[in-house]
Protein backbone atom coordinates (compact mmCIF):
# COMPACT_ATOMS: atom_id res chain seq x y z
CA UNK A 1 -62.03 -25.32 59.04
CA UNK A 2 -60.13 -22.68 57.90
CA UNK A 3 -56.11 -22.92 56.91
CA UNK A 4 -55.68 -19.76 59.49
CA UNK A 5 -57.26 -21.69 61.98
CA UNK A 6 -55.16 -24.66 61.45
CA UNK A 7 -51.84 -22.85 61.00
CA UNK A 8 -50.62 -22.57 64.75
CA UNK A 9 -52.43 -25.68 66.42
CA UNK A 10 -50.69 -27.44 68.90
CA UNK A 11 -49.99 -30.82 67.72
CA UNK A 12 -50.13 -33.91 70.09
CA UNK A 13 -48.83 -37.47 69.32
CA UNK A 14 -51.14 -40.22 70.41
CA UNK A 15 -49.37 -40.56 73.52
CA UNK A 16 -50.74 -37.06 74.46
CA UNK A 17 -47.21 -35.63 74.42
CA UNK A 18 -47.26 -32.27 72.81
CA UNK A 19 -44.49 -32.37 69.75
CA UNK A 20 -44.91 -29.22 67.93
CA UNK A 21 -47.20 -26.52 66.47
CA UNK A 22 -48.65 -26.65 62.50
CA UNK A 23 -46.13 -24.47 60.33
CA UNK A 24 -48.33 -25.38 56.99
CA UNK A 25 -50.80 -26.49 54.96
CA UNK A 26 -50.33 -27.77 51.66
CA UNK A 27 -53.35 -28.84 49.54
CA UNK A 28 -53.34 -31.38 46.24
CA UNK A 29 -55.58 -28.91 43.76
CA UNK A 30 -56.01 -30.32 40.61
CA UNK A 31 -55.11 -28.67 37.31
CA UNK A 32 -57.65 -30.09 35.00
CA UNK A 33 -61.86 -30.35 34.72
CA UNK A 34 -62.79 -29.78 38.67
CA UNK A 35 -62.23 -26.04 38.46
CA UNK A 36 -64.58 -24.25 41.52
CA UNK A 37 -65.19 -27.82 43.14
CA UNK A 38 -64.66 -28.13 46.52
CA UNK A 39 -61.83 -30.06 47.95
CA UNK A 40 -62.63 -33.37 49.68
CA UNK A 41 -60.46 -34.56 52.19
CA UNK A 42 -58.33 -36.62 49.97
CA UNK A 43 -57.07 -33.04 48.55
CA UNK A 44 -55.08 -32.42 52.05
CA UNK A 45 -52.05 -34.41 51.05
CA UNK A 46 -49.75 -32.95 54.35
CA UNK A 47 -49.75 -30.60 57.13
CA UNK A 48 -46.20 -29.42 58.14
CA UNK A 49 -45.20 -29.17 61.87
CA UNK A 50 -42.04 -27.67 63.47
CA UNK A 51 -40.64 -29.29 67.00
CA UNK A 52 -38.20 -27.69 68.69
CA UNK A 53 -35.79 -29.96 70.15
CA UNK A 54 -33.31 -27.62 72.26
CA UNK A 55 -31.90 -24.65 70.21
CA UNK A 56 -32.57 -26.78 67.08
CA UNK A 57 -36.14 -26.76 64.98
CA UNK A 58 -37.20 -29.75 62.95
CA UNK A 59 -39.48 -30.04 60.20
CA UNK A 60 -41.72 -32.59 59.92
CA UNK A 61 -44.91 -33.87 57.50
CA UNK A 62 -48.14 -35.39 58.43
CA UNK A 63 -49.78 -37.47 56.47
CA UNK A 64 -53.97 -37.55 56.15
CA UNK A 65 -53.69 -40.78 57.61
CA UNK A 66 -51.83 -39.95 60.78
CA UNK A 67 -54.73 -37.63 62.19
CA UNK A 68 -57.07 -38.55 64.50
CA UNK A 69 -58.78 -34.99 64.87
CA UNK A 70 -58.61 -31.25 64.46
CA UNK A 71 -59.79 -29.04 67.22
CA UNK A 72 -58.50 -26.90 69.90
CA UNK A 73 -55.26 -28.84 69.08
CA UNK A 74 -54.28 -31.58 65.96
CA UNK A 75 -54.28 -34.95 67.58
CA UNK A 76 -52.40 -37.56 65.77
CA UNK A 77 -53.23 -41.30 65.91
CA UNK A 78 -49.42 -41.73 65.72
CA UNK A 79 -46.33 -41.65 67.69
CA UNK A 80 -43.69 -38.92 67.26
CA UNK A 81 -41.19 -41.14 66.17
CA UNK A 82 -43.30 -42.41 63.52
CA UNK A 83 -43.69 -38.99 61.60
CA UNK A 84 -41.40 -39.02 59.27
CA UNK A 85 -39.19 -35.25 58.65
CA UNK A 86 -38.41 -32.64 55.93
């Protein structure tokens, strides 16, 4: 999937409560040797997500680990409360 796809998605806890959209994508490239390799999925090291919580926007990062699937939205396998923030 592409970054531009990703950028945007709804993000839902594991309750199925919607917390936020994707603000980012950062990826782990590495500097030496693997030059044109692709990127396995040990090379996403966090996806950034911004909640709005009243007038007030918070930051937060999700680890690998803490997502269930990608799709139509980015389901977490995770709580909100167990994200942690910028």
């Amino acid at each position: 999937m592409k970054a531009t796809k990703i950028i945007g998605l709804k993000v839902v806890d594991k309750n199925g409560i919607e917390v936020g959209k994707i603000s980012n994508v950062e990826l782990s490239v590495p500097r030496e040797g693997n030059v044109g390799m692709p990127l396995a999925s040990s090379d996403i090291t966090v996806l950034s997500f911004e909640c709005s919580e009243g007038l007030l926007k918070k930051k937060f990062k999700i680890k690998p680990e803490q997502i269930f699937s990608v799709g139509e939205y980015t389901l977490l396998n995770v709580k909100k409360n167990e994200i942690s923030s910028e």
